[in-house]
C-alpha atoms as a PDB file:
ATOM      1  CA  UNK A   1      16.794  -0.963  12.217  1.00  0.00           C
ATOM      2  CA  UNK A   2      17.191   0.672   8.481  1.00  0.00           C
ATOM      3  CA  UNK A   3      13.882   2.667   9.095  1.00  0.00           C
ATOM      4  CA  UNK A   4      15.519   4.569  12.282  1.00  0.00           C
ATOM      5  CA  UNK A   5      18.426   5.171  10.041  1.00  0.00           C
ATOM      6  CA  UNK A   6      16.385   6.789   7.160  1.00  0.00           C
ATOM      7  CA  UNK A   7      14.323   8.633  10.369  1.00  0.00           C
ATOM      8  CA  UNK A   8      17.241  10.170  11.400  1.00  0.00           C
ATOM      9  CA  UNK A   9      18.883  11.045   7.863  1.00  0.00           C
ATOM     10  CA  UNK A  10      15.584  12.806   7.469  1.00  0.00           C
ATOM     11  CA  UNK A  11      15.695  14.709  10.784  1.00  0.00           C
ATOM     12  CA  UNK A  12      19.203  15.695  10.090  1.00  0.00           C
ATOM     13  CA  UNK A  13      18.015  17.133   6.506  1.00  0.00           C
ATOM     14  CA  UNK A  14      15.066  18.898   8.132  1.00  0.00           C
ATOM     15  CA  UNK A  15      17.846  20.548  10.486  1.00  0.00           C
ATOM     16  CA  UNK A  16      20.132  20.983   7.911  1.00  0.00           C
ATOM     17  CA  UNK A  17      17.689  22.491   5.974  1.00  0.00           C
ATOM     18  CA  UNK A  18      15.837  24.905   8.633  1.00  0.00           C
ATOM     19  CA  UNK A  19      19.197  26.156   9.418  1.00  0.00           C
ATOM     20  CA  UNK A  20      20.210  27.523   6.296  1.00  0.00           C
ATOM     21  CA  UNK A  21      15.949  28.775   5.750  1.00  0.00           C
ATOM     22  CA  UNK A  22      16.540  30.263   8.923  1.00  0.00           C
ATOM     23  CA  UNK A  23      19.764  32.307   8.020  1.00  0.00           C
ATOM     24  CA  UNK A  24      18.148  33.967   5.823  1.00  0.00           C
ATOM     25  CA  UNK A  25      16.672  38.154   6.420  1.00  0.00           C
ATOM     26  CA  UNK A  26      14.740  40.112   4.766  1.00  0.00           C
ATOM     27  CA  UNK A  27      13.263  39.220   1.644  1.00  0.00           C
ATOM     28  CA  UNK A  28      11.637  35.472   2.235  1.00  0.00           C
ATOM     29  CA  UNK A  29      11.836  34.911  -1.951  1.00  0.00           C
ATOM     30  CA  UNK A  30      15.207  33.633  -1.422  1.00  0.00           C
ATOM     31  CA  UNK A  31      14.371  31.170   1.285  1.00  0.00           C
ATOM     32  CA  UNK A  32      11.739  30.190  -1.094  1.00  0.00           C
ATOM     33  CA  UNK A  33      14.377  29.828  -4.264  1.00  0.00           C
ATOM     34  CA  UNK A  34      16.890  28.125  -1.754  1.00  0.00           C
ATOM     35  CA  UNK A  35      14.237  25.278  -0.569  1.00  0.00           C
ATOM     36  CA  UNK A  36      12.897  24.642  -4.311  1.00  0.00           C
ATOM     37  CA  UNK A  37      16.856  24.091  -4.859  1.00  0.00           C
ATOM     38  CA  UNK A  38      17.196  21.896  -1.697  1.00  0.00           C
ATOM     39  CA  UNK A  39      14.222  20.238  -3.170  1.00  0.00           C
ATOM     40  CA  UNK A  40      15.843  19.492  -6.328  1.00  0.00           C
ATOM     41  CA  UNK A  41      19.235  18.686  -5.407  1.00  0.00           C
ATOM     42  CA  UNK A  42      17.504  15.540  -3.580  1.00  0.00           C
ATOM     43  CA  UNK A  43      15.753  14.315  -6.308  1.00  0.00           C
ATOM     44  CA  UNK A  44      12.717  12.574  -7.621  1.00  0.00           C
ATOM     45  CA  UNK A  45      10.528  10.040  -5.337  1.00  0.00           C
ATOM     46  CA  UNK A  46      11.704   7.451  -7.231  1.00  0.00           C
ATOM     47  CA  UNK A  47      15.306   8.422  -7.215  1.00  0.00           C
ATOM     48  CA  UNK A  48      14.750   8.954  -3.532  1.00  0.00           C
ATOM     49  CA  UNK A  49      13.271   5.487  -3.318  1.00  0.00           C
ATOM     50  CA  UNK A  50      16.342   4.007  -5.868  1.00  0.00           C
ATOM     51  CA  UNK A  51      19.282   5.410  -3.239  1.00  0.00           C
ATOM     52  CA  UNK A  52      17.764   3.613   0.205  1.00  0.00           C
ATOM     53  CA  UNK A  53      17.710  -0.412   0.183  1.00  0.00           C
ATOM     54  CA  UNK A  54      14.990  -0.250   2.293  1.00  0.00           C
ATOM     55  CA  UNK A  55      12.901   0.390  -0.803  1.00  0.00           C
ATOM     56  CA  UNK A  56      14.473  -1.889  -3.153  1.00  0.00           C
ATOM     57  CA  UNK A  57      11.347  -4.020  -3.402  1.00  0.00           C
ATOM     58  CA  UNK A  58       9.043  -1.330  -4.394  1.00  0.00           C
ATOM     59  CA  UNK A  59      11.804  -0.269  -6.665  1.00  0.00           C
ATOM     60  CA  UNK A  60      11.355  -3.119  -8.195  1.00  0.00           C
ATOM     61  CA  UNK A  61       7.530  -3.243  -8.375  1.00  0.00           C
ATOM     62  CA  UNK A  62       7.372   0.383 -10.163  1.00  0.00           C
ATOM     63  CA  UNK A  63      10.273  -0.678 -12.664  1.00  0.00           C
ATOM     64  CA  UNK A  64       8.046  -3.639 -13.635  1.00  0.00           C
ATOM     65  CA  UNK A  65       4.568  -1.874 -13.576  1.00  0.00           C
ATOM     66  CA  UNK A  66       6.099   1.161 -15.494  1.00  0.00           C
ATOM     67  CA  UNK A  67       5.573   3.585 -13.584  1.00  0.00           C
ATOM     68  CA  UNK A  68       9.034   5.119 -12.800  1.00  0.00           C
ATOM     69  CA  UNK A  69       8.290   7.702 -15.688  1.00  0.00           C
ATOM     70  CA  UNK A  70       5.269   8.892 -13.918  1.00  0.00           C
ATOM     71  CA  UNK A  71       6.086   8.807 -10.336  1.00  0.00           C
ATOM     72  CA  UNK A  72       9.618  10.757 -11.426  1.00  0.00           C
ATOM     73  CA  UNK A  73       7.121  13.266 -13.364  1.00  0.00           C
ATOM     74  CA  UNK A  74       6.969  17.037 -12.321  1.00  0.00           C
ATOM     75  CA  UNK A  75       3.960  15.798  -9.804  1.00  0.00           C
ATOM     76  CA  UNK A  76       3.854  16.579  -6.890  1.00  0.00           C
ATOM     77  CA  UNK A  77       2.583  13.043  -5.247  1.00  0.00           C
ATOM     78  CA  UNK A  78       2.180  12.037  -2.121  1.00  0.00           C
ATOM     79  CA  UNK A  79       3.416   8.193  -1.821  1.00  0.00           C
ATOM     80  CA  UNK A  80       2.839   5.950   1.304  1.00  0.00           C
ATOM     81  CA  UNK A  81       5.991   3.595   0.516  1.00  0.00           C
ATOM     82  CA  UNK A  82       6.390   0.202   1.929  1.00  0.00           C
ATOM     83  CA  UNK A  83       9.678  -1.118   3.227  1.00  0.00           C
ATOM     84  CA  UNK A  84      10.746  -4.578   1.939  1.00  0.00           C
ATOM     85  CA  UNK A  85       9.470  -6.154   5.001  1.00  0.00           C
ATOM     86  CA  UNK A  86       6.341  -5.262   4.314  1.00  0.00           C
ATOM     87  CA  UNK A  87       6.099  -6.434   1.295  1.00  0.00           C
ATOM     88  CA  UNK A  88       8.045  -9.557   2.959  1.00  0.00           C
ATOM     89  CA  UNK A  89       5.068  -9.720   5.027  1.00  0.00           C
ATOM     90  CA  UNK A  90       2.858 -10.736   2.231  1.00  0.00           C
ATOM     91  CA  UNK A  91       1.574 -14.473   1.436  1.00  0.00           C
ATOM     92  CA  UNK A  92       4.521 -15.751   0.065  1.00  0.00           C
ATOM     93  CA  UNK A  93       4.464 -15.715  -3.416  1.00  0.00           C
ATOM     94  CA  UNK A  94       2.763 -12.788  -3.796  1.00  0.00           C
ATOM     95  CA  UNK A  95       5.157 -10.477  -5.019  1.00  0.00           C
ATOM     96  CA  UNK A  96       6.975 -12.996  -7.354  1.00  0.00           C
ATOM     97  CA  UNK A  97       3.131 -13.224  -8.515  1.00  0.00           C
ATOM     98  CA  UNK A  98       2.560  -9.447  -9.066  1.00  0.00           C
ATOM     99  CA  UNK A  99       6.112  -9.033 -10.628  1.00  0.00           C
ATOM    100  CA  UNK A 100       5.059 -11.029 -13.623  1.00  0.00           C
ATOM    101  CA  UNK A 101       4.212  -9.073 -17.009  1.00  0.00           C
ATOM    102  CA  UNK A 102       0.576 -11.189 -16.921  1.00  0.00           C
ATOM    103  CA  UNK A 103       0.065  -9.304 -13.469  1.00  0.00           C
ATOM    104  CA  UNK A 104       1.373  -6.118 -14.575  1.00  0.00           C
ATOM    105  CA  UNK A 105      -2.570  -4.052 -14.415  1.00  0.00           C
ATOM    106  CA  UNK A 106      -3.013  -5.583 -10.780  1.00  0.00           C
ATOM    107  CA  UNK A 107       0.595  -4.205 -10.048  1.00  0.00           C
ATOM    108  CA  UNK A 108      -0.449  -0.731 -11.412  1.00  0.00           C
ATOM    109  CA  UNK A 109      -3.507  -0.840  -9.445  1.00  0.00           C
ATOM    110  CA  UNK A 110      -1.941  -1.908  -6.210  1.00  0.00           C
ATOM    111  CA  UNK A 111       0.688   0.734  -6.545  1.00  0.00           C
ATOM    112  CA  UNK A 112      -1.413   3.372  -7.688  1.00  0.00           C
ATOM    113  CA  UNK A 113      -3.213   3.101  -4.361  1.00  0.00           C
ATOM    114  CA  UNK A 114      -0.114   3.792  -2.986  1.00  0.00           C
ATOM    115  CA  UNK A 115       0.063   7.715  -4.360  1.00  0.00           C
ATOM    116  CA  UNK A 116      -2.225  10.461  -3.346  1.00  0.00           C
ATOM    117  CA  UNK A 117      -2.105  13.609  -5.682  1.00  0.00           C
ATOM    118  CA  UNK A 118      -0.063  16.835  -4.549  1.00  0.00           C
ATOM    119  CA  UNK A 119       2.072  17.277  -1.798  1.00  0.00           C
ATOM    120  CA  UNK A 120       0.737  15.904   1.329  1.00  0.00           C
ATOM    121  CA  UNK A 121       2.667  16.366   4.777  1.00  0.00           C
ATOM    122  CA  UNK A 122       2.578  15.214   8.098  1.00  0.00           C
ATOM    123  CA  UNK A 123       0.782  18.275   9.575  1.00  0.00           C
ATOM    124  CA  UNK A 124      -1.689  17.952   6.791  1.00  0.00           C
ATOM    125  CA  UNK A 125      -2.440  13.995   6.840  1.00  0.00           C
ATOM    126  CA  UNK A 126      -3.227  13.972  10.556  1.00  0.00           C
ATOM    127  CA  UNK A 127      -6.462  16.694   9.217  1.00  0.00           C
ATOM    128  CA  UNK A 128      -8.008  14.185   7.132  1.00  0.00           C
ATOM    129  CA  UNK A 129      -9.759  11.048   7.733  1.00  0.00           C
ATOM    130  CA  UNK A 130      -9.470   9.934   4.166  1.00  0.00           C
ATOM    131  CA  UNK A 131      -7.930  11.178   0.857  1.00  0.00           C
ATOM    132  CA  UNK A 132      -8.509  10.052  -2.815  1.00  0.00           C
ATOM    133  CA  UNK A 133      -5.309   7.864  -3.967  1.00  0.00           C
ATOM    134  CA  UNK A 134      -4.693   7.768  -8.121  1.00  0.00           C
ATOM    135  CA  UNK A 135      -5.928   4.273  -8.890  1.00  0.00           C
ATOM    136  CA  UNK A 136      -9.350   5.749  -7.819  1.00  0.00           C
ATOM    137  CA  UNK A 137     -10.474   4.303  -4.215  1.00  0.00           C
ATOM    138  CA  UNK A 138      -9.986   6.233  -0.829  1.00  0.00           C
ATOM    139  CA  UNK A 139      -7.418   5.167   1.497  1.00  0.00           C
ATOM    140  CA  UNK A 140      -8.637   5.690   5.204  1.00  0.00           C
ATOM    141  CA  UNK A 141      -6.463   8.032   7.915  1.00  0.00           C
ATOM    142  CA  UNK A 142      -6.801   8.055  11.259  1.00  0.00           C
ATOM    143  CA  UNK A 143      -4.643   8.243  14.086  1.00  0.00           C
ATOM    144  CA  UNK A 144      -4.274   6.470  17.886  1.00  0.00           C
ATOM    145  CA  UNK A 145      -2.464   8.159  20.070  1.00  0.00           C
ATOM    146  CA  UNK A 146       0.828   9.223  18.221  1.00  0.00           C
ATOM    147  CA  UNK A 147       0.280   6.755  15.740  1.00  0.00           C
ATOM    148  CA  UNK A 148      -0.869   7.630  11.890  1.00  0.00           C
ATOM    149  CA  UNK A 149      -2.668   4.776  10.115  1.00  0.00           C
ATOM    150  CA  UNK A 150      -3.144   4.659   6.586  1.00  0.00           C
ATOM    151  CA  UNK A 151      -5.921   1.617   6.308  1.00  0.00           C
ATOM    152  CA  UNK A 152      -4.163  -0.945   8.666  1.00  0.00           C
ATOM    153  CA  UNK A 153      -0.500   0.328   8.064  1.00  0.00           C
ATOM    154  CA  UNK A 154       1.393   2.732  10.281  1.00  0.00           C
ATOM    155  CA  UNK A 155       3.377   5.765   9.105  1.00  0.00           C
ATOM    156  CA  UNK A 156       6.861   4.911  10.509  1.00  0.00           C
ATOM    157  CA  UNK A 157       8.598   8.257   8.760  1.00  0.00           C
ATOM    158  CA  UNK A 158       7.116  11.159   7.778  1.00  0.00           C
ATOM    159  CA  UNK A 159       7.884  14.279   5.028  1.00  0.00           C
ATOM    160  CA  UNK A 160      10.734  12.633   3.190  1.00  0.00           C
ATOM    161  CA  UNK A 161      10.446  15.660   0.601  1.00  0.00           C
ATOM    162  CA  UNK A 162      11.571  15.124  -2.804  1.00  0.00           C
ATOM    163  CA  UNK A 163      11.862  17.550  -6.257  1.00  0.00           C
ATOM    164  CA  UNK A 164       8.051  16.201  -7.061  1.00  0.00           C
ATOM    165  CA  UNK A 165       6.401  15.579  -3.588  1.00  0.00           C
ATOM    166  CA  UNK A 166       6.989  14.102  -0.446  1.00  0.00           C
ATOM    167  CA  UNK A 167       7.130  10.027   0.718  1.00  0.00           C
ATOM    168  CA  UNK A 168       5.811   9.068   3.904  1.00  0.00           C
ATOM    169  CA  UNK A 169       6.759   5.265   5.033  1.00  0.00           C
ATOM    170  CA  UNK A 170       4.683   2.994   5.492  1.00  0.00           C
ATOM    171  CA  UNK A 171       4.636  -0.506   7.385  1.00  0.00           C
ATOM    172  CA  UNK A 172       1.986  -2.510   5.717  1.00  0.00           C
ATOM    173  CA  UNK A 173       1.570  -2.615   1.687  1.00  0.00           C
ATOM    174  CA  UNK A 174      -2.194  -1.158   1.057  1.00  0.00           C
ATOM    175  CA  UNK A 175      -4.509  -3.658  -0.840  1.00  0.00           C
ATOM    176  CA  UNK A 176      -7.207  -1.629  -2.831  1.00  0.00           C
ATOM    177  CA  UNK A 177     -10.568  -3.571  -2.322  1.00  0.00           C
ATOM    178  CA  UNK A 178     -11.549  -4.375  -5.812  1.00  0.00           C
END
């Protein structure tokens, strides 16, 4: 239910947003300044992820792997975030396990494959059939239908755009295979 309210907090952004883009005559260098602002005023993608509960977990999983420094860098990333319940959807235990400073380079790597380099959107994803992620392996992208997989998890939300990239939501947490 949280997921359709951060769906529709995005589509009333986007409208928010085109509106004002739209207002604008003339000289498009000003619609340009005013989204890089709109951009800004929303924050990094781990800000964005630190003001919606619904990412509270993986909050909690870049706190511990240290990698809120990075991932609220200049960028721009592309990061396929997992709700809570799918990181609830793991053997239990698991993310207890991976929380642990002893787990910390598993954490990093699990993340990592998480985050894609630049600025990836919606219109863009559905091109590719795979991209590079950071920690180094290739996720898979395909889509069924109206659906957009990442590996075995399903984009739920799409172009959340933030000061340093964009978050698309994801249902499933992606295991890298090493």
């Amino acid at each position: 239910m949280k997921i359709k309210h951060l769906v529709a907090a995005v589509a009333v952004s986007a409208v928010a947003t085109t509106t004002a883009i739209a207002g604008g005559h003339g000289d498009h260098s000003a619609d340009k300044k005013m989204d890089a602002a709109h951009a800004m005023d929303k924050g990094t993608i781990v800000d964005i992820a630190a003001s919606n509960n619904d990412f509270s977990t993986l909050v909690a999983a870049v706190t511990a792997a240290d990698l809120a420094g990075v991932l609220g860098g200049e960028g721009p990333f592309t990061v396929f975030a997992p709700t809570n319940e799918a990181f609830a959807a793991l053997p239990e235990g698991t993310v207890e396990s991976l929380l642990l400073p002893e787990n910390k380079d598993k954490l990093v790597q699990i993340l990592t494959y998480h985050v894609i380099s630049g600025a990836v959107y919606a219109k863009d994803v559905t091109q590719l059939s795979s991209a590079d992620t950071v920690e180094g392996e290739a996720v898979k992208i395909s889509t069924m239908g109206d659906k957009v997989m990442v590996n075995d998890a399903q984009v739920v939300a799409v172009d959340i755009a933030a000061s340093n990239g964009v978050i698309h939501v994801i249902d499933k947490v992606l295991l890298p295979s090493a």
